[in-house]
Protein backbone atom coordinates (compact mmCIF):
# COMPACT_ATOMS: atom_id res chain seq x y z
CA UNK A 1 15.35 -13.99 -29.09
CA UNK A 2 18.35 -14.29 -26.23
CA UNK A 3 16.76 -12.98 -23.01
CA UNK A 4 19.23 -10.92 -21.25
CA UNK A 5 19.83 -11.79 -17.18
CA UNK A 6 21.01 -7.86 -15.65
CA UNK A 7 21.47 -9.20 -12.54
CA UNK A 8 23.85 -11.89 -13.92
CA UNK A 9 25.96 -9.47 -15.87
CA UNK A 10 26.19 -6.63 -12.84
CA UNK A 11 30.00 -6.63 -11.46
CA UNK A 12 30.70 -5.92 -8.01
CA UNK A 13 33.57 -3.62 -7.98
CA UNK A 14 34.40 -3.56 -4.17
CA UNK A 15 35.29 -7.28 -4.10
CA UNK A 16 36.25 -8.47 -7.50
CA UNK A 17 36.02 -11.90 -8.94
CA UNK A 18 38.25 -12.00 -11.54
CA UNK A 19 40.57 -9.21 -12.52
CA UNK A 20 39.50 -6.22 -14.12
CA UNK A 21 40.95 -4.97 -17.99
CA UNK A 22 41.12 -1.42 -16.93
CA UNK A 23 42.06 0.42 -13.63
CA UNK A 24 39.22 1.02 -11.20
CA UNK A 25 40.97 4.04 -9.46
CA UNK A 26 41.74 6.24 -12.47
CA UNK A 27 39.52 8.76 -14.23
CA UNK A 28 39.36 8.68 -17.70
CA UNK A 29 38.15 11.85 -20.07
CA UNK A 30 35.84 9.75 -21.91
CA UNK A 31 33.91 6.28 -22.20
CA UNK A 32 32.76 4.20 -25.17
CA UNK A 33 30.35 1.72 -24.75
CA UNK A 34 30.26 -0.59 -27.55
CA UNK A 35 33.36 -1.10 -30.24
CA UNK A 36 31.55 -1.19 -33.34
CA UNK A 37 32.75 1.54 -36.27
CA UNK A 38 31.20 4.19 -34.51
CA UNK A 39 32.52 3.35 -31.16
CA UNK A 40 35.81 2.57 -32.10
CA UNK A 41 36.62 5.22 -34.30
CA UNK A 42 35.31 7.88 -31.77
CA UNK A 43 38.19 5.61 -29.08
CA UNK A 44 41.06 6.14 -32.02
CA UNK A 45 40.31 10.00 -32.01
CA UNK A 46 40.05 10.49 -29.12
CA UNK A 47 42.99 8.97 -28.31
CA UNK A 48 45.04 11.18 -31.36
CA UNK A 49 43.63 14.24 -29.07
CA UNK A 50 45.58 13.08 -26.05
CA UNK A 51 42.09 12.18 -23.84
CA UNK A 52 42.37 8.64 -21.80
CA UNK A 53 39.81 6.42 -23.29
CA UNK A 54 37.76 3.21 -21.83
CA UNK A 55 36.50 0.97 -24.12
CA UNK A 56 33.14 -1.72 -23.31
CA UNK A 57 32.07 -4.04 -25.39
CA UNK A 58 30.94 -7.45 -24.49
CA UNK A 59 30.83 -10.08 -27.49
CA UNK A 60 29.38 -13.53 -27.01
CA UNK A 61 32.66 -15.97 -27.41
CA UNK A 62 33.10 -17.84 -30.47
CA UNK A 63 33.19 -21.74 -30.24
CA UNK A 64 35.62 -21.84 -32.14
């Protein structure tokens, strides 16, 4: 089993590394954490509601 580092995967948001995939300065009505079928299909509803959604989900890259 993968042992997970925290402290490795914690972003620091005042000075950023690498550019963020969402805006840091805007509120959104709801948050999904994870984008398996539950996650993502709660996302697409929400989004056919008219609420601003933010997707996370991390996925270990392929080597392919």
């Amino acid at each position: 089993m993968k042992k997970l580092d925290l402290k490795a995967m914690t972003m620091n948001l005042s000075k950023p590394k690498q550019n963020l995939p969402f805006k840091t300065d805007k509120e959104y009505d709801c948050i999904v954490i994870g984008g398996g079928t539950g996650g993502l299909s709660f996302a697409q509803e929400a989004r056919k509601l008219g609420m601003s959604v933010a997707l996370f989900d991390y996925v270990d890259p392929s080597p392919q």
